[in-house]
Protein backbone atom coordinates (compact mmCIF):
# COMPACT_ATOMS: atom_id res chain seq x y z
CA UNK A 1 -24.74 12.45 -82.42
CA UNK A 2 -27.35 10.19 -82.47
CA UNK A 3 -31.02 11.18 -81.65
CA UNK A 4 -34.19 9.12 -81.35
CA UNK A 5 -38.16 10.11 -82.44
CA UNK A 6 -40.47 10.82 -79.79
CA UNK A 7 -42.29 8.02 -78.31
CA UNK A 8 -46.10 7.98 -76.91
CA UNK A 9 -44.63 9.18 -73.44
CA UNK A 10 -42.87 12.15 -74.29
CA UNK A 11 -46.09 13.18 -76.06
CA UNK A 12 -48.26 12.49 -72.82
CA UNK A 13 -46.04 15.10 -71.05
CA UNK A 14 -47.08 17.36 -73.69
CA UNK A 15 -50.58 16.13 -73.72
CA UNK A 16 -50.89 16.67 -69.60
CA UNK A 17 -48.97 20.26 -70.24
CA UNK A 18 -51.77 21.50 -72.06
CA UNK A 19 -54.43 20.04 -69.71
CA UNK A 20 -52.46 21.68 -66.69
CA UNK A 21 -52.15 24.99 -68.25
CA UNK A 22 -55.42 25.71 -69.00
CA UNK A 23 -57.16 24.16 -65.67
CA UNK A 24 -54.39 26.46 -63.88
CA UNK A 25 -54.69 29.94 -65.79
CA UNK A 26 -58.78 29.78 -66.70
CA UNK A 27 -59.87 27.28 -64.08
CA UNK A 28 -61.68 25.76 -67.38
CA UNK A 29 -59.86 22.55 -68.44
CA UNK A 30 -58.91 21.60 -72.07
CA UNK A 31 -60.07 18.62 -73.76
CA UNK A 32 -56.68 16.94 -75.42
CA UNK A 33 -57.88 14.53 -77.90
CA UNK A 34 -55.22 11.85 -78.90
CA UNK A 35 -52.21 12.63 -80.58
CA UNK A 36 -51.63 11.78 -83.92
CA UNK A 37 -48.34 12.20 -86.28
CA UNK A 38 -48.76 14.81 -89.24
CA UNK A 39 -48.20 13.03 -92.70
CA UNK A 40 -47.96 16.78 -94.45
CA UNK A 41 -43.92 18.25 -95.33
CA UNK A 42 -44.99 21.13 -92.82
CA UNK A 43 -44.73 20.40 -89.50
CA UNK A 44 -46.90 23.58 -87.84
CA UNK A 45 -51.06 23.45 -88.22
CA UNK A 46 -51.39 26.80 -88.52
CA UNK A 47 -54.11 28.99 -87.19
CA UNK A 48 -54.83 32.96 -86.45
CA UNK A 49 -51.70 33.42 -84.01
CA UNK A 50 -49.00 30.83 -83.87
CA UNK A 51 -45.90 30.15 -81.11
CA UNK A 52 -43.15 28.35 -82.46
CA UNK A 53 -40.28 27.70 -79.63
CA UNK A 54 -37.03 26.25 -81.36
CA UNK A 55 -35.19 23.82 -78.89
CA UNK A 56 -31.79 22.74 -78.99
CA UNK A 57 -29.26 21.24 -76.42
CA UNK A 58 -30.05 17.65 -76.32
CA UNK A 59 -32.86 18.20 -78.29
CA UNK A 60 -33.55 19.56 -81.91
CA UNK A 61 -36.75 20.54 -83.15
CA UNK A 62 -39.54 23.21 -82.58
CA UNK A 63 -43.10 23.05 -80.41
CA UNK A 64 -45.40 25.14 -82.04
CA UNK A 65 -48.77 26.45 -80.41
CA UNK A 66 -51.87 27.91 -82.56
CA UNK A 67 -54.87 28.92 -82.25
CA UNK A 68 -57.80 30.55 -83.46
CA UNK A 69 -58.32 34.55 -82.01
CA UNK A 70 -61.47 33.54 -80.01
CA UNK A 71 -59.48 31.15 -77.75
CA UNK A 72 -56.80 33.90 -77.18
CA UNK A 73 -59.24 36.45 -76.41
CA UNK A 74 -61.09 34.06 -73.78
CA UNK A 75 -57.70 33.12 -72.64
CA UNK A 76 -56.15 37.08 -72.24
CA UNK A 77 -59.75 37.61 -70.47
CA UNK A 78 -59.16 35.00 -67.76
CA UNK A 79 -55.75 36.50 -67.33
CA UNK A 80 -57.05 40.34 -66.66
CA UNK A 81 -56.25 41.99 -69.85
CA UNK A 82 -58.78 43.76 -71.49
CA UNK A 83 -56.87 44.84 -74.16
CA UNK A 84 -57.50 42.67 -77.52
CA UNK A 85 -54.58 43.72 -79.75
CA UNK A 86 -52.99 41.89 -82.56
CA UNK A 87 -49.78 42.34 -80.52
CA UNK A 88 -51.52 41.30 -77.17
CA UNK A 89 -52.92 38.16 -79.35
CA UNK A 90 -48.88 36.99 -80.89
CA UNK A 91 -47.69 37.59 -77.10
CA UNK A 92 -50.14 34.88 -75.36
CA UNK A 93 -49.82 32.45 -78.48
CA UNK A 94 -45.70 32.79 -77.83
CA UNK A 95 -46.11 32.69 -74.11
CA UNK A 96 -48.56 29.65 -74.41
CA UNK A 97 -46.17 27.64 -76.78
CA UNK A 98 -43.53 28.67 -73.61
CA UNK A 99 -45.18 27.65 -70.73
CA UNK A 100 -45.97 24.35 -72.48
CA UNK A 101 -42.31 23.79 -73.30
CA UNK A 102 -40.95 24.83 -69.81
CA UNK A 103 -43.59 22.38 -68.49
CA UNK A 104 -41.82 19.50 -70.46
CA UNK A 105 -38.52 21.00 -69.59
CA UNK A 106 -39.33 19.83 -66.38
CA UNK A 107 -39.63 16.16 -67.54
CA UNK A 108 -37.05 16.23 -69.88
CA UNK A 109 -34.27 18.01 -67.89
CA UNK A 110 -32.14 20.92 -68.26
CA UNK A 111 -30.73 19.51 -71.54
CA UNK A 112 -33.70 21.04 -73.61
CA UNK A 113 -32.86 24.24 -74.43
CA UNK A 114 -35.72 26.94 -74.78
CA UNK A 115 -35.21 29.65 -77.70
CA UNK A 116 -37.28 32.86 -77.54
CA UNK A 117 -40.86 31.76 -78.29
CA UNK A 118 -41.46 33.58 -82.37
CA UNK A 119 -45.22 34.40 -82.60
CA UNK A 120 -46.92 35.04 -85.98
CA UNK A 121 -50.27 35.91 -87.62
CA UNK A 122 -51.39 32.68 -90.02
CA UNK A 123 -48.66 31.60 -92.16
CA UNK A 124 -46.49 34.76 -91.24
CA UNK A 125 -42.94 32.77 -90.80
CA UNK A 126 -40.60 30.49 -91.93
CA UNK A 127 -39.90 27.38 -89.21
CA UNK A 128 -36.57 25.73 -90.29
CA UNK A 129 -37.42 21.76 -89.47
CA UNK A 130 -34.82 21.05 -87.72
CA UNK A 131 -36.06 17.47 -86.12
CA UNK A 132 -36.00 14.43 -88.58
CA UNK A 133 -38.23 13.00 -87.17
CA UNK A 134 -42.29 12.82 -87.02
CA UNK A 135 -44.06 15.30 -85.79
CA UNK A 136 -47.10 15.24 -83.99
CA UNK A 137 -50.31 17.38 -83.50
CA UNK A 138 -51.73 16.99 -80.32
CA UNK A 139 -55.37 18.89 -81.17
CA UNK A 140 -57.36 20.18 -78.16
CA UNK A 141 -60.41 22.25 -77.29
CA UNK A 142 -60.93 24.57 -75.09
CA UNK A 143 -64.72 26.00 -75.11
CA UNK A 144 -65.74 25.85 -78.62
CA UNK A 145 -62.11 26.54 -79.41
CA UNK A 146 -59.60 23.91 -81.22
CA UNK A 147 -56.26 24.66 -80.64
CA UNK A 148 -52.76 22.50 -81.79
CA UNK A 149 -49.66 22.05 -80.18
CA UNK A 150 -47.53 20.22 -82.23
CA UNK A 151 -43.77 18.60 -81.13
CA UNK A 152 -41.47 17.86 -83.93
CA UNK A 153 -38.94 16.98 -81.66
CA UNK A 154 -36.03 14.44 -81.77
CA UNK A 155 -34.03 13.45 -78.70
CA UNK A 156 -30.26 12.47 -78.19
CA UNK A 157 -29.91 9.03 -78.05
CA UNK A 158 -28.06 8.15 -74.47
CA UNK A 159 -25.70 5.17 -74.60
């Protein structure tokens, strides 16, 4: 099969994903900063608590979400849990990296494929890079909070 890199507007879909999230869950909107593509061998900028989602169908490649604890506790605040857990902290950094995903399912179609978000503490996994092409950090704050997603994504080339 043949797949193609992203291009700058399958990163704004991204981009407006995170915007939309956090205007809808916290009623406080993010500030995405422009995108840029990561020039290290590993393609996660990892932070406190990380969600990687691995995508596959006509897609291969992973979307990874982290973020530093302070964001997720503001974040598990505005959703009504009081509890600030370790686990409570890996289960909004996975469900964050999900939502964002689902919201460029819906741009992308039915042929991305969404695995079981994997959340981790720092460094705490192993991502298989699957996408060969670059990937690209899309940094944002929230508060006084920077956050990344970053897409490593490639896309099946349609004839």
């Amino acid at each position: 099969m043949n797949y193609r890199a992203l291009n700058p507007e399958d990163i704004q879909v991204f981009s407006e994903a995170i915007s939309t999230f956090f205007e809808r869950m916290t009623q406080k909107p993010a500030r995405v900063r422009t995108a840029y593509m990561l020039d290290q061998p590993e393609t996660i900028l990892w932070n406190d608590f990380n969600g990687v989602i691995q995508v596959s169908g006509g897609f291969r490649g992973a979307v990874s979400f982290s973020a530093p604890q302070g964001l997720l506790t503001e974040v598990l605040a505005a959703m009504g849990e009081t509890e600030q857990s370790e686990e409570n902290f890996l289960d909004v950094a996975g469900e964050i990296a999900n939502i964002l995903s689902g919201r460029a399912r819906r741009h992308f179609g039915e042929a991305l494929d969404i695995a079981t978000p994997l959340s981790c503490v720092r460094q705490g996994a192993v991502i298989a890079q699957l996408a060969e092409g670059p990937a690209y950090a899309i940094p944002h704050t929230w508060g006084p909070h920077e956050a990344h997603l970053v897409v490593h994504l490639d896309l099946i080339q349609r004839r």
